[in-house]
PDB file of N, CA and C in Angstrom:
ATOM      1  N   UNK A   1       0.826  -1.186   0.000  1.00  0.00           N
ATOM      2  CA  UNK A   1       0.000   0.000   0.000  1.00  0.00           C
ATOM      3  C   UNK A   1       0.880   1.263   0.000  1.00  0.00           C
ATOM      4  N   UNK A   2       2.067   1.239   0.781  1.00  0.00           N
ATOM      5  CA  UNK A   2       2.875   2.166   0.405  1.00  0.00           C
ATOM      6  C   UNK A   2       3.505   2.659  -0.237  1.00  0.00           C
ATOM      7  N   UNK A   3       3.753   1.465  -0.920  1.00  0.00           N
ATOM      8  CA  UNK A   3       4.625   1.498  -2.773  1.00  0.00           C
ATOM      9  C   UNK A   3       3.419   2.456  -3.708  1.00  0.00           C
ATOM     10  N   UNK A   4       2.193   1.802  -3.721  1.00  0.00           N
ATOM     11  CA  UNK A   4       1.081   2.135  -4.333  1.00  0.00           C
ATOM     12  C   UNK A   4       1.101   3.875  -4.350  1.00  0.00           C
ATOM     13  N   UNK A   5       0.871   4.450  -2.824  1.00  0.00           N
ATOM     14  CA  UNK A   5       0.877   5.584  -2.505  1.00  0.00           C
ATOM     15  C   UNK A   5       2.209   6.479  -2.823  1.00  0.00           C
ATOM     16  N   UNK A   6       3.396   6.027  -2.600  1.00  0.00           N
ATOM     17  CA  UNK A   6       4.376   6.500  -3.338  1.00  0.00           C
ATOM     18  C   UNK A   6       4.431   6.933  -4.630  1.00  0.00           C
ATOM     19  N   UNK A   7       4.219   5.423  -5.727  1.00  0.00           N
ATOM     20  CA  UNK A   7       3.552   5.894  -7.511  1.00  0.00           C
ATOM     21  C   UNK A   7       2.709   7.393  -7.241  1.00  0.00           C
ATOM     22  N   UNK A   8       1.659   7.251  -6.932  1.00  0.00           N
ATOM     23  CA  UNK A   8       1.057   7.562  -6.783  1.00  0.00           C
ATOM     24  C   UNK A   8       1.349   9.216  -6.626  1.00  0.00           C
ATOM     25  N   UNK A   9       1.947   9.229  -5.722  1.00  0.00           N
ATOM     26  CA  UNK A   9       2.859  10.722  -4.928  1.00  0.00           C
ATOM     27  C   UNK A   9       3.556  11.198  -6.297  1.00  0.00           C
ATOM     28  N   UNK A  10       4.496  10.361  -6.319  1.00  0.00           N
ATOM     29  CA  UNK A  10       5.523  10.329  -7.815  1.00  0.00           C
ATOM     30  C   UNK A  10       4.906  10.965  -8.768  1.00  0.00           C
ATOM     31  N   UNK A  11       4.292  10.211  -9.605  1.00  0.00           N
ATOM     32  CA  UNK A  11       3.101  10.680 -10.593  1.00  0.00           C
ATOM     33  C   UNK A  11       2.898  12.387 -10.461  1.00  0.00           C
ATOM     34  N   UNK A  12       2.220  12.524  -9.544  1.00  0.00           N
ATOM     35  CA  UNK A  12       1.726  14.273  -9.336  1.00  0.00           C
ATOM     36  C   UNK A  12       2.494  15.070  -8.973  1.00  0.00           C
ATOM     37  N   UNK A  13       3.686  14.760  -8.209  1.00  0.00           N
ATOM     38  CA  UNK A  13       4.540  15.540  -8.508  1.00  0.00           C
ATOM     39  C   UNK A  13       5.307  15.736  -9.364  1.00  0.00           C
ATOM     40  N   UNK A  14       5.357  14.494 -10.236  1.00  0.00           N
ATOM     41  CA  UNK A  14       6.401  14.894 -11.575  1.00  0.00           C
ATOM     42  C   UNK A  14       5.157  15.571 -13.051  1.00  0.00           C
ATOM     43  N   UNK A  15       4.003  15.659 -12.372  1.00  0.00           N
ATOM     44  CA  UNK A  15       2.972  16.351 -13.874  1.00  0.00           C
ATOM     45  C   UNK A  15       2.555  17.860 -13.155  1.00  0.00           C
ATOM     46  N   UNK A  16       2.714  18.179 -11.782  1.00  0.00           N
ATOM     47  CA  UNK A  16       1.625  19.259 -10.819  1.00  0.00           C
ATOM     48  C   UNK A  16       2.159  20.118 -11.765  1.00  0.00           C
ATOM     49  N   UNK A  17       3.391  20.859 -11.868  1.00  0.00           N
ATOM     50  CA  UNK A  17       3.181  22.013 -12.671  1.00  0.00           C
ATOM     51  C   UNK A  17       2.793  21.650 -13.977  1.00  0.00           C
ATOM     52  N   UNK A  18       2.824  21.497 -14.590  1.00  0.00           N
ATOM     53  CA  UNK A  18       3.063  20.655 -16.169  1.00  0.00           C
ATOM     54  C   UNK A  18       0.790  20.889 -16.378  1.00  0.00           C
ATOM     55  N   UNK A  19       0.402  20.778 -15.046  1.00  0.00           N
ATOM     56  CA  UNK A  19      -1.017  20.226 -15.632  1.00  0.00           C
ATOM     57  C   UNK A  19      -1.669  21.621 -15.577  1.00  0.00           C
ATOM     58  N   UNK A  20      -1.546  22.596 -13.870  1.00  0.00           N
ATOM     59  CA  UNK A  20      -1.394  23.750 -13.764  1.00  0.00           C
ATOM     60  C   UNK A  20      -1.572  24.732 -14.744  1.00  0.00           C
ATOM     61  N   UNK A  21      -0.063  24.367 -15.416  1.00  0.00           N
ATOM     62  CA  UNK A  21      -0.149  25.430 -16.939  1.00  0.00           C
ATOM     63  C   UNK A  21      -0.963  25.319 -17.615  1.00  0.00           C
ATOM     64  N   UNK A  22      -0.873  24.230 -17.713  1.00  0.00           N
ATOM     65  CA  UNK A  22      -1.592  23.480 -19.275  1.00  0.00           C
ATOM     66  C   UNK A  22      -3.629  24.042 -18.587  1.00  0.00           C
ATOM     67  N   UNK A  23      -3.952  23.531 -17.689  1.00  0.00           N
ATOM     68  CA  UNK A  23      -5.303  24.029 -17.526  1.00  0.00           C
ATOM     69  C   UNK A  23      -5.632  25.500 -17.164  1.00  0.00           C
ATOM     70  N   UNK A  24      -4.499  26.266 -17.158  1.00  0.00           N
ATOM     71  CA  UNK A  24      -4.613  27.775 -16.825  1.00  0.00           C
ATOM     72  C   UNK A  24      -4.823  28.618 -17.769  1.00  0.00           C
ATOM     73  N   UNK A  25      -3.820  27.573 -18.911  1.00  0.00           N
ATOM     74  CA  UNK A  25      -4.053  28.289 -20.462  1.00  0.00           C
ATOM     75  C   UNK A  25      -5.312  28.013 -21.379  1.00  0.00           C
ATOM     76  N   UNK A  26      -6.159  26.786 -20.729  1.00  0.00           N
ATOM     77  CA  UNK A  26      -7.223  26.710 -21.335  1.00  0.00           C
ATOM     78  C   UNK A  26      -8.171  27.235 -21.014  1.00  0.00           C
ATOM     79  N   UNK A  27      -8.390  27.337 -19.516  1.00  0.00           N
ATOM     80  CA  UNK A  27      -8.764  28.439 -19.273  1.00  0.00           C
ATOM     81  C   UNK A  27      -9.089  29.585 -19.601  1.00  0.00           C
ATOM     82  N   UNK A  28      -7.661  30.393 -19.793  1.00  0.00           N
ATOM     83  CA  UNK A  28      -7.729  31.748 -20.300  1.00  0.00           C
ATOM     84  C   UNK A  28      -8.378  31.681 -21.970  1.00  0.00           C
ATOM     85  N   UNK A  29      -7.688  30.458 -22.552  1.00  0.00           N
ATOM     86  CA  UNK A  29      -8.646  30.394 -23.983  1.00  0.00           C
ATOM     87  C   UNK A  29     -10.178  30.573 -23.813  1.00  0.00           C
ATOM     88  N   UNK A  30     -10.583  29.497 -23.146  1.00  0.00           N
ATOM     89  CA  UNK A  30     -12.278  29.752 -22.628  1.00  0.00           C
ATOM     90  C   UNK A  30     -12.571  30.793 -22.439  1.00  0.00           C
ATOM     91  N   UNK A  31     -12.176  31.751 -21.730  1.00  0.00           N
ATOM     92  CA  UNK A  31     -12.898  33.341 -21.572  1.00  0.00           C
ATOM     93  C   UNK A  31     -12.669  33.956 -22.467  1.00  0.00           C
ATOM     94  N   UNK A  32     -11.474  33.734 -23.400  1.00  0.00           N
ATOM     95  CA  UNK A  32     -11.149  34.804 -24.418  1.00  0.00           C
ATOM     96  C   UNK A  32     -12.471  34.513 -25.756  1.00  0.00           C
ATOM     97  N   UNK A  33     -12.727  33.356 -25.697  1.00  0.00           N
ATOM     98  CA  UNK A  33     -13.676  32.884 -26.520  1.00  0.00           C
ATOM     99  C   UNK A  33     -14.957  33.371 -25.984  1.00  0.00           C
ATOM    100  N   UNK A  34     -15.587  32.979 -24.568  1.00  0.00           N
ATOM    101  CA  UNK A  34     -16.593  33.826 -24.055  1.00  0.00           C
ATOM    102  C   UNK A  34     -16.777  35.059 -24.135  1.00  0.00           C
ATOM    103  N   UNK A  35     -16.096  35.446 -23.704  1.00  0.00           N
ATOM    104  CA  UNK A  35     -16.089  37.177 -23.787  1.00  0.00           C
ATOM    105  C   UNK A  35     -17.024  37.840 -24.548  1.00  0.00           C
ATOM    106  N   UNK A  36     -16.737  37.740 -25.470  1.00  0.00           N
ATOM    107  CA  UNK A  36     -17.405  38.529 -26.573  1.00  0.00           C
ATOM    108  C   UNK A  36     -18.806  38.146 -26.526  1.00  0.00           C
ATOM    109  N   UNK A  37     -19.574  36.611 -25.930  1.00  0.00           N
ATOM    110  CA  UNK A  37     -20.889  36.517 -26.071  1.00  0.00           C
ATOM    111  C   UNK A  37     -21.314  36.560 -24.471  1.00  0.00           C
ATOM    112  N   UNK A  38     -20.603  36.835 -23.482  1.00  0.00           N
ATOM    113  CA  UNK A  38     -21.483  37.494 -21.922  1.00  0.00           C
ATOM    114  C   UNK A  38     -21.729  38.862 -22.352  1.00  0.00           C
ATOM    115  N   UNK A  39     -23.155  39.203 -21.664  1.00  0.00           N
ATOM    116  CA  UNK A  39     -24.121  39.875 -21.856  1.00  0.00           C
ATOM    117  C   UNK A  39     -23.586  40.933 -20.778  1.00  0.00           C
ATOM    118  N   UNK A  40     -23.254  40.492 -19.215  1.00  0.00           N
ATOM    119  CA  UNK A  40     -22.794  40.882 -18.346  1.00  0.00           C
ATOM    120  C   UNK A  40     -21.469  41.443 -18.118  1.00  0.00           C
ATOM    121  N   UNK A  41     -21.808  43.482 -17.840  1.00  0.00           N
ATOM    122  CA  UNK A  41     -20.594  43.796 -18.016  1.00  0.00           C
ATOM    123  C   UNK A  41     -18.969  43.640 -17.392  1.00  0.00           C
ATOM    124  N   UNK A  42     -19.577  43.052 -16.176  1.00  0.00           N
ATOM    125  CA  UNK A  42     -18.514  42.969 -14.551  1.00  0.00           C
ATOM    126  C   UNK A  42     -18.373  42.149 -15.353  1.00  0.00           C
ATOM    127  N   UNK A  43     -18.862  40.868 -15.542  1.00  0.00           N
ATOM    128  CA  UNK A  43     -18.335  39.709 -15.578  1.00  0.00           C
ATOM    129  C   UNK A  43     -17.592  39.570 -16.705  1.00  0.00           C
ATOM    130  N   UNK A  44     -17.766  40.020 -18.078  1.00  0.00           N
ATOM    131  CA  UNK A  44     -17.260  40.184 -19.421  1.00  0.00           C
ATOM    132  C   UNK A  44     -15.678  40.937 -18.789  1.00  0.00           C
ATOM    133  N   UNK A  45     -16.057  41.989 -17.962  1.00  0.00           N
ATOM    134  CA  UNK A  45     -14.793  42.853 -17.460  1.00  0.00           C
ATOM    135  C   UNK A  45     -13.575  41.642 -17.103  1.00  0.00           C
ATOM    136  N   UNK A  46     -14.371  41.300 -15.937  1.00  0.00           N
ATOM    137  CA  UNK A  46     -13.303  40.310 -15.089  1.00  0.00           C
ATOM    138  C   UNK A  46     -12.359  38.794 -16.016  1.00  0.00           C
ATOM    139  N   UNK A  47     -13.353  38.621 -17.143  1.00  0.00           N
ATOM    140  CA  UNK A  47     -13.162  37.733 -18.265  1.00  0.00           C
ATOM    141  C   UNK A  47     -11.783  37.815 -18.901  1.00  0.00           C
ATOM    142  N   UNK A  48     -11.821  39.059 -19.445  1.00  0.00           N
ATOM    143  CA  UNK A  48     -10.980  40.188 -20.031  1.00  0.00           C
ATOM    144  C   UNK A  48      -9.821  40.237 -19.027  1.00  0.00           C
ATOM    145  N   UNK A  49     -10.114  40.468 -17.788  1.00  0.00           N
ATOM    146  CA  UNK A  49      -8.588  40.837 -16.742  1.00  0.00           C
ATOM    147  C   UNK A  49      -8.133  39.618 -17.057  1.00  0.00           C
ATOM    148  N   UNK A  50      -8.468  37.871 -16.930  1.00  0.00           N
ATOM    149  CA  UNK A  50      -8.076  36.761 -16.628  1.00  0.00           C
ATOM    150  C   UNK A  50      -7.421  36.419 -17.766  1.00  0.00           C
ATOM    151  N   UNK A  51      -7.594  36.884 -18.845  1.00  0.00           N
ATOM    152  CA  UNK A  51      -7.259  36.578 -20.467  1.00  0.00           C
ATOM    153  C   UNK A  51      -5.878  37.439 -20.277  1.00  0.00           C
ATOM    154  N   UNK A  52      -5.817  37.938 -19.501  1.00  0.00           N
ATOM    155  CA  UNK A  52      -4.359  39.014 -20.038  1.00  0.00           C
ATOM    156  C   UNK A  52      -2.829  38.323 -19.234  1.00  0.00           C
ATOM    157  N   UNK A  53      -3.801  37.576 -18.155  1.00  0.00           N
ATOM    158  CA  UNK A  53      -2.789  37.207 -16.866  1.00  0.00           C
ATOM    159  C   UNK A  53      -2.262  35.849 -17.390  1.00  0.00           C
ATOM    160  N   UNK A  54      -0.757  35.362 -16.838  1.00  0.00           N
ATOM    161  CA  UNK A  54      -0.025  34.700 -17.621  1.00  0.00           C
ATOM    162  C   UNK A  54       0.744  33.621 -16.085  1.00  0.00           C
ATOM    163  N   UNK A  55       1.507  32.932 -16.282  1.00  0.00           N
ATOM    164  CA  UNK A  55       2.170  32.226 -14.887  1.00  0.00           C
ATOM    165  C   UNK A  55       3.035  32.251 -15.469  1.00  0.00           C
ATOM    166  N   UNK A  56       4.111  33.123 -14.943  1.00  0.00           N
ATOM    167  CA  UNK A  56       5.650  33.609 -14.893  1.00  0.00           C
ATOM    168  C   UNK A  56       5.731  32.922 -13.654  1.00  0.00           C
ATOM    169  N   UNK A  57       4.913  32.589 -12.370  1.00  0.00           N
ATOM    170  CA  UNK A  57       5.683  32.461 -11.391  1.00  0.00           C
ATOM    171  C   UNK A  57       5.331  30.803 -11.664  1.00  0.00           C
ATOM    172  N   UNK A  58       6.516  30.060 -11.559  1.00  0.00           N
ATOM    173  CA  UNK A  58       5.777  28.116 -11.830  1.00  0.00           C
ATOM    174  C   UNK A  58       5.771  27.562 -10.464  1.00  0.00           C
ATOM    175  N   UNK A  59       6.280  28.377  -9.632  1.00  0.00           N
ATOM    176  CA  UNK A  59       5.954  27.342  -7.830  1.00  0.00           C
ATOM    177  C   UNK A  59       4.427  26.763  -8.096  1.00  0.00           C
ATOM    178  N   UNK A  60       3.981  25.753  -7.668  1.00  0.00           N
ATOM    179  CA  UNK A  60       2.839  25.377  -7.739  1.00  0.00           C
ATOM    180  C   UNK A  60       1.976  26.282  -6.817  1.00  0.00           C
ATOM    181  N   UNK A  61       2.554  26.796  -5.778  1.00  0.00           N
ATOM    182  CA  UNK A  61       1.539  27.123  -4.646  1.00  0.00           C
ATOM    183  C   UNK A  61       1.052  28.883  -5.831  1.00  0.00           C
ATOM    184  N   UNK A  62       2.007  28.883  -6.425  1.00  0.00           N
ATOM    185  CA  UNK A  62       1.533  30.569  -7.125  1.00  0.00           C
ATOM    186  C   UNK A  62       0.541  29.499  -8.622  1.00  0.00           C
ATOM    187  N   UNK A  63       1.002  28.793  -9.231  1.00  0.00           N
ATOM    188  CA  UNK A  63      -0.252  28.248 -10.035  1.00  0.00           C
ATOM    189  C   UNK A  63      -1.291  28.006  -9.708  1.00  0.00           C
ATOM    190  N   UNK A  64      -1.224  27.224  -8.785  1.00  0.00           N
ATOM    191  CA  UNK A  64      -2.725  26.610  -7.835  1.00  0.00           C
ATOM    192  C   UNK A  64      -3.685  27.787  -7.652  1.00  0.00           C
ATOM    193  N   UNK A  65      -2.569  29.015  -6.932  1.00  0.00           N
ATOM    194  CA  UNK A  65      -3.524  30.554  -6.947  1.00  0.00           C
ATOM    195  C   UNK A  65      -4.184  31.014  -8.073  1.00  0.00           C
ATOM    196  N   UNK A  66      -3.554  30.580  -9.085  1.00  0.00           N
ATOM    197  CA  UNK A  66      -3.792  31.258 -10.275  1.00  0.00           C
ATOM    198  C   UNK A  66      -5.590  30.398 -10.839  1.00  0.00           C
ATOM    199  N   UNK A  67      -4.469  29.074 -10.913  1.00  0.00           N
ATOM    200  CA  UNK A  67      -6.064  28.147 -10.978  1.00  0.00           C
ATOM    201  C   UNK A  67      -7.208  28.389 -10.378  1.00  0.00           C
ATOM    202  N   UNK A  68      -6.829  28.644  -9.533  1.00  0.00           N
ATOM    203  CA  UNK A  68      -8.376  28.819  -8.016  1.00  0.00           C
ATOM    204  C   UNK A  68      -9.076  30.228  -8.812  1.00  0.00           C
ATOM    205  N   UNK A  69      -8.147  31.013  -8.471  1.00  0.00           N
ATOM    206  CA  UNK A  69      -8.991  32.336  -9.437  1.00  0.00           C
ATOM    207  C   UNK A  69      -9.374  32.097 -10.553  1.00  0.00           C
ATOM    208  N   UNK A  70      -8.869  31.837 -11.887  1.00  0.00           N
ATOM    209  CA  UNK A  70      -9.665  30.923 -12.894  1.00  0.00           C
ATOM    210  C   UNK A  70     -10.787  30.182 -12.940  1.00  0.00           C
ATOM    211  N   UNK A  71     -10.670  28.765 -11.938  1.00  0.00           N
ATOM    212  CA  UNK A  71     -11.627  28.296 -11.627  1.00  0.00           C
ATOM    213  C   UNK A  71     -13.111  29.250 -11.308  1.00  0.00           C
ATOM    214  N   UNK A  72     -12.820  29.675 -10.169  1.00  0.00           N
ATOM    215  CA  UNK A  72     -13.485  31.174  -9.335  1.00  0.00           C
ATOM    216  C   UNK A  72     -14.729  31.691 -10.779  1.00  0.00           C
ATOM    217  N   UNK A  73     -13.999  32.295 -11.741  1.00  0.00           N
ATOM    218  CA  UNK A  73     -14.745  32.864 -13.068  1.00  0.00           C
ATOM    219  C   UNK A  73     -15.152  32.213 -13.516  1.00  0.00           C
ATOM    220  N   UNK A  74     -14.377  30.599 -13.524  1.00  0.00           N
ATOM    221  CA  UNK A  74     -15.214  29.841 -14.625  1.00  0.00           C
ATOM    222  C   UNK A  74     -16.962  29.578 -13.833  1.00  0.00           C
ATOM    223  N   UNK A  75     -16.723  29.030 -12.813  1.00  0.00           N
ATOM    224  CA  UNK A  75     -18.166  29.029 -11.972  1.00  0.00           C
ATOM    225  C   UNK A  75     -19.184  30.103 -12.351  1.00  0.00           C
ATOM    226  N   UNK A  76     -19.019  31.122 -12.131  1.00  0.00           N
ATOM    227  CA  UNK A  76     -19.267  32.663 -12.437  1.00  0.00           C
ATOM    228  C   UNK A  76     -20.162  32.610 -13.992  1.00  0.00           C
ATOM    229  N   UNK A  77     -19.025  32.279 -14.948  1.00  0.00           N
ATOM    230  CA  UNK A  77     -19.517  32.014 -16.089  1.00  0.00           C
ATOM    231  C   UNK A  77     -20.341  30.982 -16.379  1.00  0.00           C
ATOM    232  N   UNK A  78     -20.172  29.696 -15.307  1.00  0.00           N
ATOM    233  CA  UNK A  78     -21.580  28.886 -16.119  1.00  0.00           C
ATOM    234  C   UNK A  78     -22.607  29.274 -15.418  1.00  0.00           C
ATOM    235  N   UNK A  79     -22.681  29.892 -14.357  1.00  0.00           N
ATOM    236  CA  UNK A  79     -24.089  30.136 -13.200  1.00  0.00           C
ATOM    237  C   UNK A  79     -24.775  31.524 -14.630  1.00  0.00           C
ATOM    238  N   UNK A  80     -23.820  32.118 -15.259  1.00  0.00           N
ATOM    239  CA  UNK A  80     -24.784  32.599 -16.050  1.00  0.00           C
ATOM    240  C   UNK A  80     -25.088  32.644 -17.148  1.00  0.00           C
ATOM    241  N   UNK A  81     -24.001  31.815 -17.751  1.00  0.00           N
ATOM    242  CA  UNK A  81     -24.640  31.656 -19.172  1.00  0.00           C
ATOM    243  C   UNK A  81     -25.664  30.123 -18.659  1.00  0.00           C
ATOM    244  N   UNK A  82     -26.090  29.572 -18.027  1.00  0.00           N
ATOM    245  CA  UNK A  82     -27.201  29.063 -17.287  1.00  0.00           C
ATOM    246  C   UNK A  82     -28.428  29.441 -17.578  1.00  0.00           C
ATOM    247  N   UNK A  83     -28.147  30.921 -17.164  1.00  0.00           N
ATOM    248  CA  UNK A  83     -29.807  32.115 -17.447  1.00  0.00           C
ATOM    249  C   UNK A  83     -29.873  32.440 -18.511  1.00  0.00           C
ATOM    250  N   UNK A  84     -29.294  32.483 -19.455  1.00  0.00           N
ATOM    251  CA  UNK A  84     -29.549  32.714 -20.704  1.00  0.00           C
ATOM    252  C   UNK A  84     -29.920  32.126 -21.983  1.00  0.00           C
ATOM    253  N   UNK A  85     -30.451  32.535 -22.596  1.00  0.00           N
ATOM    254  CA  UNK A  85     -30.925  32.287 -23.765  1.00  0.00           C
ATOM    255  C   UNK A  85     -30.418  31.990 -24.719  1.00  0.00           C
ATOM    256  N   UNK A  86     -30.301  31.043 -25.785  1.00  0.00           N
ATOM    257  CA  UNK A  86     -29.493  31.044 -27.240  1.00  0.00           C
ATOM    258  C   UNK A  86     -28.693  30.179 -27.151  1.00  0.00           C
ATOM    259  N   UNK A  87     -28.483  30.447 -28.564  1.00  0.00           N
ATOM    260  CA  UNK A  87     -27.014  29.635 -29.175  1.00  0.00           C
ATOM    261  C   UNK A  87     -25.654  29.676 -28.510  1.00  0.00           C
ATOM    262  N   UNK A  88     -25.719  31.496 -27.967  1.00  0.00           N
ATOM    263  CA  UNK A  88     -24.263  31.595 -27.852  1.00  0.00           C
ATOM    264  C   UNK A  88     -24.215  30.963 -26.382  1.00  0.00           C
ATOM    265  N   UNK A  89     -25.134  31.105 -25.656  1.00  0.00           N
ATOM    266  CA  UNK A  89     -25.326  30.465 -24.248  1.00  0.00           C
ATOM    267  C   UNK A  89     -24.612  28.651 -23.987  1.00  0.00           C
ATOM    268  N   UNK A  90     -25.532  28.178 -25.053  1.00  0.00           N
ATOM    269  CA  UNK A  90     -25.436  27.132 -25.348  1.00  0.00           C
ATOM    270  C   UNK A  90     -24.284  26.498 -25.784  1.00  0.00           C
ATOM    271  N   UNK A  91     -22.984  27.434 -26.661  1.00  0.00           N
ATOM    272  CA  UNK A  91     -22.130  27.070 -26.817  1.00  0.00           C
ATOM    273  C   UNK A  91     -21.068  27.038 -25.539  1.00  0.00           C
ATOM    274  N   UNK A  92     -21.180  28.015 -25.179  1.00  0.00           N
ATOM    275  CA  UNK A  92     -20.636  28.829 -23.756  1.00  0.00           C
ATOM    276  C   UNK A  92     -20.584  27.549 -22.888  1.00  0.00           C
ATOM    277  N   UNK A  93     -21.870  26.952 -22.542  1.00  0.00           N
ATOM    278  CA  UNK A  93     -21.718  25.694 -21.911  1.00  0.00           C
ATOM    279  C   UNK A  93     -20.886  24.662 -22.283  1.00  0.00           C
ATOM    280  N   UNK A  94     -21.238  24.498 -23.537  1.00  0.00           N
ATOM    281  CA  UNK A  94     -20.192  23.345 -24.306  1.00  0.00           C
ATOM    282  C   UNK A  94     -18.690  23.444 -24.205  1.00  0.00           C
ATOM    283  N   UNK A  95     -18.253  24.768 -24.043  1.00  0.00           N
ATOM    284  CA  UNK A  95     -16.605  24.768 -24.048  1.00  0.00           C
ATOM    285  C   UNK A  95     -16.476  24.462 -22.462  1.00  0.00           C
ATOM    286  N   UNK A  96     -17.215  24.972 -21.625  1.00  0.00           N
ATOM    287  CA  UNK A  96     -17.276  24.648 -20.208  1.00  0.00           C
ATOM    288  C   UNK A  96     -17.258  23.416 -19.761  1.00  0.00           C
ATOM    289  N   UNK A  97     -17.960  22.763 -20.194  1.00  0.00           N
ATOM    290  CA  UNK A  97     -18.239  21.323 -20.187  1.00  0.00           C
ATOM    291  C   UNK A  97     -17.100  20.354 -20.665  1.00  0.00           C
ATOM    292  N   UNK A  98     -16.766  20.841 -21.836  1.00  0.00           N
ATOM    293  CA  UNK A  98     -15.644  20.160 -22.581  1.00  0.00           C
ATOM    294  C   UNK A  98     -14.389  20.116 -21.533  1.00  0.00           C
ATOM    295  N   UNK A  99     -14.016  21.430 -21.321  1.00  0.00           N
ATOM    296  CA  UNK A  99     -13.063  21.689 -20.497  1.00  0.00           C
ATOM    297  C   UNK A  99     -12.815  20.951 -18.994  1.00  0.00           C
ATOM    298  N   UNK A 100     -13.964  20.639 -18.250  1.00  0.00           N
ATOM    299  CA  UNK A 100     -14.233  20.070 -17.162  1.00  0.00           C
ATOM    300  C   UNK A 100     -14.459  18.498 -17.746  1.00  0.00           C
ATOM    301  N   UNK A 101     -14.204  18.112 -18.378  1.00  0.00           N
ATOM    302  CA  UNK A 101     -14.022  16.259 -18.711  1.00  0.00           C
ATOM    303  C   UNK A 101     -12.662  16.357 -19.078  1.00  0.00           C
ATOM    304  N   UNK A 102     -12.502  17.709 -20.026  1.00  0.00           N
ATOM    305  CA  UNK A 102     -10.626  17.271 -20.286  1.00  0.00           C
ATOM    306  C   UNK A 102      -9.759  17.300 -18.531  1.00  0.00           C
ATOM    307  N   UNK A 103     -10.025  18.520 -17.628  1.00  0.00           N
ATOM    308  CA  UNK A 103      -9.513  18.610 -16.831  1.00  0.00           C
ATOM    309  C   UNK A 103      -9.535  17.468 -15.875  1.00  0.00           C
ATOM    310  N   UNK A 104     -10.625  16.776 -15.633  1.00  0.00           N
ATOM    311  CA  UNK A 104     -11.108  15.627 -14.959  1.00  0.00           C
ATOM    312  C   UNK A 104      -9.973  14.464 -15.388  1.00  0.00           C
ATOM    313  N   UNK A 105      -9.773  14.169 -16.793  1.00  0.00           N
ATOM    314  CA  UNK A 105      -9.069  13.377 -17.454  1.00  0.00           C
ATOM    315  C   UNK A 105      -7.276  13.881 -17.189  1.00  0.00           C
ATOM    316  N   UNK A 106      -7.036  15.236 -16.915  1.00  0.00           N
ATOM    317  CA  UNK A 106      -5.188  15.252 -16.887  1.00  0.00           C
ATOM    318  C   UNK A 106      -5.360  15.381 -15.340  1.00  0.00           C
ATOM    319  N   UNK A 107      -6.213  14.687 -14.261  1.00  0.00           N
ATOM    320  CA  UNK A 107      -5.935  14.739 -13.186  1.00  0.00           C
ATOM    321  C   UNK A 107      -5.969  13.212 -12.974  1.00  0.00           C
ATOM    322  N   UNK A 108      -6.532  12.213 -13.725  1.00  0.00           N
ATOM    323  CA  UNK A 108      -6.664  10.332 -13.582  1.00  0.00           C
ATOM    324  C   UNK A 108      -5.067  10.330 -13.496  1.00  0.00           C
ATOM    325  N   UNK A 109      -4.980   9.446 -12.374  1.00  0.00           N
ATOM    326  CA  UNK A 109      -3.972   8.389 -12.088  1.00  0.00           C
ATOM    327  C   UNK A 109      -3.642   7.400 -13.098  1.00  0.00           C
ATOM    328  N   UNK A 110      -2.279   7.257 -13.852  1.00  0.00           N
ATOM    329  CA  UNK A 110      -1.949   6.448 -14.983  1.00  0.00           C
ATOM    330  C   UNK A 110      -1.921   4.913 -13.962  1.00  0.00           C
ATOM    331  N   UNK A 111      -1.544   4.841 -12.698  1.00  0.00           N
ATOM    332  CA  UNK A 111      -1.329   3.893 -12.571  1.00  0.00           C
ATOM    333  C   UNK A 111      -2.457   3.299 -11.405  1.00  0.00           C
ATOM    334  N   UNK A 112      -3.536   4.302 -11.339  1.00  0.00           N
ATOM    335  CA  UNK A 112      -4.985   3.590 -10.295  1.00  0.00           C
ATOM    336  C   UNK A 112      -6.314   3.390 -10.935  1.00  0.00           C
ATOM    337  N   UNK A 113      -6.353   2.171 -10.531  1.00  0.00           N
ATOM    338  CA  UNK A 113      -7.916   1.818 -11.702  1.00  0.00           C
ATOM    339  C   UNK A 113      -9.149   2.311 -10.852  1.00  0.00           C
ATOM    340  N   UNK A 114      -9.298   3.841 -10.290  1.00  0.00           N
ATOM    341  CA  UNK A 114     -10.517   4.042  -9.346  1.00  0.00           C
ATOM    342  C   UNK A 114     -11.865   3.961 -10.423  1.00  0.00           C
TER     343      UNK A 114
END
């Protein structure tokens, strides 16, 4: 069980930054793509700040920050393209959605069959 948990350890620490980036930048793709179809000006605003911001710093504990705030908007963004109407709503969800099965998927354990 300890070997197990070790892999295990191993694994995430040799991908934590590596996944970090990689979902921070999709992220920022997602809003840059939203943007233009939220209705809502704060939130379109705050969209816009997150699209500009970049991770120069790679400590995980400054990615993780970065993620959390990301995350933070992305919530934001589906609670309202939720209320809305249309196509563009509708797509809005779909990149959201997409994004949250890819992210789900670069966090699976290569070596745990949960």
């Amino acid at each position: 069980m300890i070997a197990t948990m070790l892999l295990i350890l191993g694994e995430e620490w040799d991908r934590s930054a590596s996944r970090r980036v990689q979902e921070n930048a999709r992220l920022r793709q997602l809003f840059r793509d939203a943007a233009s179809r939220v209705n809502d000006p704060s939130l379109k605003s705050r969209l816009l700040e997150l699209v500009e911001t970049s991770d120069h710093d790679l400590r995980i504990s400054a990615l993780e920050a970065s993620n959390c705030a990301l995350r933070a908007a992305l919530i934001d963004l589906q609670a309202h393209v939720e209320t809305q109407v249309g196509s563009d709503a509708r797509r809005i969800e779909q990149l959201i959605w997409r994004e949250l099965v890819e992210s789900t998927e670069r966090r699976r354990l290569s070596i745990a069959q949960f």
